[in-house]
C-alpha atoms as a PDB file:
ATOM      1  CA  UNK A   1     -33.010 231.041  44.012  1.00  0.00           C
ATOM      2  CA  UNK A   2     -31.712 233.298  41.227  1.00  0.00           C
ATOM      3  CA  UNK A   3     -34.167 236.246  39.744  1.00  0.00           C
ATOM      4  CA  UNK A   4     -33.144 238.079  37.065  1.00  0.00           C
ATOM      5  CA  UNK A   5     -34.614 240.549  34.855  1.00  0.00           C
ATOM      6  CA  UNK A   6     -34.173 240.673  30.887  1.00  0.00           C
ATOM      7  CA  UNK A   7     -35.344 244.188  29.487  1.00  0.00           C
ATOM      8  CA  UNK A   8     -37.343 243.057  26.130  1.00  0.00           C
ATOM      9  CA  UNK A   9     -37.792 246.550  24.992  1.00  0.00           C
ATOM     10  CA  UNK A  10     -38.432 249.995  26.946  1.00  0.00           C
ATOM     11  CA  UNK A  11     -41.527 248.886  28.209  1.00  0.00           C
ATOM     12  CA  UNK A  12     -41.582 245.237  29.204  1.00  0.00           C
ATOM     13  CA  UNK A  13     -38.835 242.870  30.658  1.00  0.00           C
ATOM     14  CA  UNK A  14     -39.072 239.346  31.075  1.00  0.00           C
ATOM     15  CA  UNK A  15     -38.306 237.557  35.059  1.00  0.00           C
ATOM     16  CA  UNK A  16     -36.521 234.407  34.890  1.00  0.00           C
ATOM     17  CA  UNK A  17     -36.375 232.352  38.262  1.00  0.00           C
ATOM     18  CA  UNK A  18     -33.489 229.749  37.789  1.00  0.00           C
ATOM     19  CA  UNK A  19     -33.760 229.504  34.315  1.00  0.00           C
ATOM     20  CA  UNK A  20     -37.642 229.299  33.998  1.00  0.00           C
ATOM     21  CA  UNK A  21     -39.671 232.502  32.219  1.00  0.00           C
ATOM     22  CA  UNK A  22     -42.338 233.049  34.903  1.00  0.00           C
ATOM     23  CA  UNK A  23     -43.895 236.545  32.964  1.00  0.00           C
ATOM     24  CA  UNK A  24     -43.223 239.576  32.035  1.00  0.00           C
ATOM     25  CA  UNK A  25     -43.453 242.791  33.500  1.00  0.00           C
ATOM     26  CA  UNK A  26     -44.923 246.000  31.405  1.00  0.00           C
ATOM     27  CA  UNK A  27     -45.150 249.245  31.487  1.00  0.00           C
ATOM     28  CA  UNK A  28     -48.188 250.959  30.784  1.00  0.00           C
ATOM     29  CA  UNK A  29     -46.848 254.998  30.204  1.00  0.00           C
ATOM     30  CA  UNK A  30     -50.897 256.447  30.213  1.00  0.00           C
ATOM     31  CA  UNK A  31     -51.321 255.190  33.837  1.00  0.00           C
ATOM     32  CA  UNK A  32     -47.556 255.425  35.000  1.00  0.00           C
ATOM     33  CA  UNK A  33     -47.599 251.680  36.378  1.00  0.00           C
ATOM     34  CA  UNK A  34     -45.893 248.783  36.217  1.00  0.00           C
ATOM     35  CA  UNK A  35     -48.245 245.422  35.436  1.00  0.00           C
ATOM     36  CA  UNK A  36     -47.658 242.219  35.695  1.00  0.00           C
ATOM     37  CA  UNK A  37     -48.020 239.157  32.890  1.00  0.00           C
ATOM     38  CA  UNK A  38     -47.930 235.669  34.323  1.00  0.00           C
ATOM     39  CA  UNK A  39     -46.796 232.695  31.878  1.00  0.00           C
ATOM     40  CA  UNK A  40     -48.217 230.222  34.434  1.00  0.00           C
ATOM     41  CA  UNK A  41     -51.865 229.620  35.075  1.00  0.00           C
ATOM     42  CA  UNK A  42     -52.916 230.469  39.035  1.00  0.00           C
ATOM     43  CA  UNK A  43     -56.139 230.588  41.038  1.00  0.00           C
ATOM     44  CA  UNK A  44     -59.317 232.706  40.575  1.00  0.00           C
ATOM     45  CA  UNK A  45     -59.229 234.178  43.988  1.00  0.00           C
ATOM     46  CA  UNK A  46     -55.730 235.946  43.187  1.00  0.00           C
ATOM     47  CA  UNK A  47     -56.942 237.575  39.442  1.00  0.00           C
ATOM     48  CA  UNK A  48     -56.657 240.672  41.163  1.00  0.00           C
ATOM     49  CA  UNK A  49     -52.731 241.096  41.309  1.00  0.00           C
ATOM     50  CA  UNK A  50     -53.426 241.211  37.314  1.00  0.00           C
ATOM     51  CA  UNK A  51     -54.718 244.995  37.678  1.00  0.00           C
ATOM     52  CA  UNK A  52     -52.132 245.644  40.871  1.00  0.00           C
ATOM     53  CA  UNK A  53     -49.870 248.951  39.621  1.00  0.00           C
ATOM     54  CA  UNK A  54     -46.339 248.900  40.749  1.00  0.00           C
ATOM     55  CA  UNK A  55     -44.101 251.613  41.010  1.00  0.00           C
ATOM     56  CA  UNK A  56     -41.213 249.613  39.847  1.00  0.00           C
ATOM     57  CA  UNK A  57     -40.126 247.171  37.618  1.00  0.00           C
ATOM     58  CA  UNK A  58     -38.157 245.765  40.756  1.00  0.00           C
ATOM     59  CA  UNK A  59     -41.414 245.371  42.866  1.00  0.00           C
ATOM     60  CA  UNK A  60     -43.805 244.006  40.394  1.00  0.00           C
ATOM     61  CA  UNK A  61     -41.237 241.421  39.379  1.00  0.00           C
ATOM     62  CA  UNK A  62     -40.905 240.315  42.657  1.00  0.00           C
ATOM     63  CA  UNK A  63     -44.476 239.989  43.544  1.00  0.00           C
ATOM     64  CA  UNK A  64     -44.712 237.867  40.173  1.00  0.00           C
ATOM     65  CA  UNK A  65     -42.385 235.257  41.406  1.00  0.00           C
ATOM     66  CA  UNK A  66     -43.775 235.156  44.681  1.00  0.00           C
ATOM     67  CA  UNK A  67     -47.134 234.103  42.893  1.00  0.00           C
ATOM     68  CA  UNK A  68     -44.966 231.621  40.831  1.00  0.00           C
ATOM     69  CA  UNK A  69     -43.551 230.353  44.294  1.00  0.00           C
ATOM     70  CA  UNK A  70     -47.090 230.119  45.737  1.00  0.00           C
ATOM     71  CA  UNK A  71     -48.845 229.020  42.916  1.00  0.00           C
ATOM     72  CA  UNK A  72     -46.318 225.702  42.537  1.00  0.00           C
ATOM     73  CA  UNK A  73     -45.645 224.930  45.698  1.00  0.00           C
ATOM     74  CA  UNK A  74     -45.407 221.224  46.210  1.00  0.00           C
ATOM     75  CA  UNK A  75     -45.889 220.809  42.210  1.00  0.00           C
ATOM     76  CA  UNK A  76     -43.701 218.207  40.206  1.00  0.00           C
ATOM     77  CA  UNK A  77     -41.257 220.674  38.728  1.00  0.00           C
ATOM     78  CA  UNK A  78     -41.604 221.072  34.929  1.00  0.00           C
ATOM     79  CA  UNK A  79     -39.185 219.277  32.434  1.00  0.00           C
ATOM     80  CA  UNK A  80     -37.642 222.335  31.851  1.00  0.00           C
ATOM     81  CA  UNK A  81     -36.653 223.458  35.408  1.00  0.00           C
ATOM     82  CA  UNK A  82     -34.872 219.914  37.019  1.00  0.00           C
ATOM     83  CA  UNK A  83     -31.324 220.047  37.072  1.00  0.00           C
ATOM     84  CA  UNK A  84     -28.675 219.338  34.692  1.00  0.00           C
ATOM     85  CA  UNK A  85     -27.515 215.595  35.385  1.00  0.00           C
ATOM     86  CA  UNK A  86     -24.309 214.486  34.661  1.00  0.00           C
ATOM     87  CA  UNK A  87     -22.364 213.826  31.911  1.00  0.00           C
ATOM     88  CA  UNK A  88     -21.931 210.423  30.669  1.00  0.00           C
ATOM     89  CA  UNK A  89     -18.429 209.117  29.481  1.00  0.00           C
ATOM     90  CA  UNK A  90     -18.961 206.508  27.232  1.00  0.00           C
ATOM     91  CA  UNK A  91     -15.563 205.951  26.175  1.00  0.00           C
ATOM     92  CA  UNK A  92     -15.197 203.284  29.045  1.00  0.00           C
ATOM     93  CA  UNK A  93     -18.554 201.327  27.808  1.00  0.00           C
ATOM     94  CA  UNK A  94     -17.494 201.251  24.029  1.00  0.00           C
ATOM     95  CA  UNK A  95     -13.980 199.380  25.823  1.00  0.00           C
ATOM     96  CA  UNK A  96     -15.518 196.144  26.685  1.00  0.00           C
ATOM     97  CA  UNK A  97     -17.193 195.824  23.657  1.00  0.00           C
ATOM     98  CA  UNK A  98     -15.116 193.029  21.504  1.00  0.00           C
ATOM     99  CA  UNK A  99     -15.289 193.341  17.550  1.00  0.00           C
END
């Protein structure tokens, strides 16, 4: 599992977990909090963490892949995240092929 954090400007950065947007993090400079933005849909009963504040970009970006985690656990992974397959070499098909 790889996080890593990609400052859009001075007050929001985007989390990407292996690849995959998740949200965005966001300042909010009146109220001195970090906020989380989800790019994934989750349940009703955890709406709350919208209005959570956070101290840190660090802490609210973790608790917004945690939802991620817990929100898509035992979902069919999206097209996007699956894993590279291999390459194909199709030099050795395009031999047995007579003119």
């Amino acid at each position: 599992m790889k996080i890593s954090w990609q400052k859009i400007d001075d007050f929001k950065i985007r989390i990407i977990l292996n690849g995959y947007s998740v949200g965005e993090v966001e300042y909010n400079p009146g109220s001195r909090s970090w906020f989380i933005k989800p790019n994934f849909a989750f349940s009703g009963i955890k709406q709350a963490v919208l209005y959570q504040k956070f101290d840190s970009s660090y802490k609210a970006g973790k608790l917004l892949v945690k939802l991620y985690q817990s929100e898509n656990k035992g979902k069919k992974r999206d097209y996007y995240e699956q894993e590279d397959t291999e390459e194909l070499d199709m030099r050795d098909m395009w031999k047995n092929l007579k003119p």
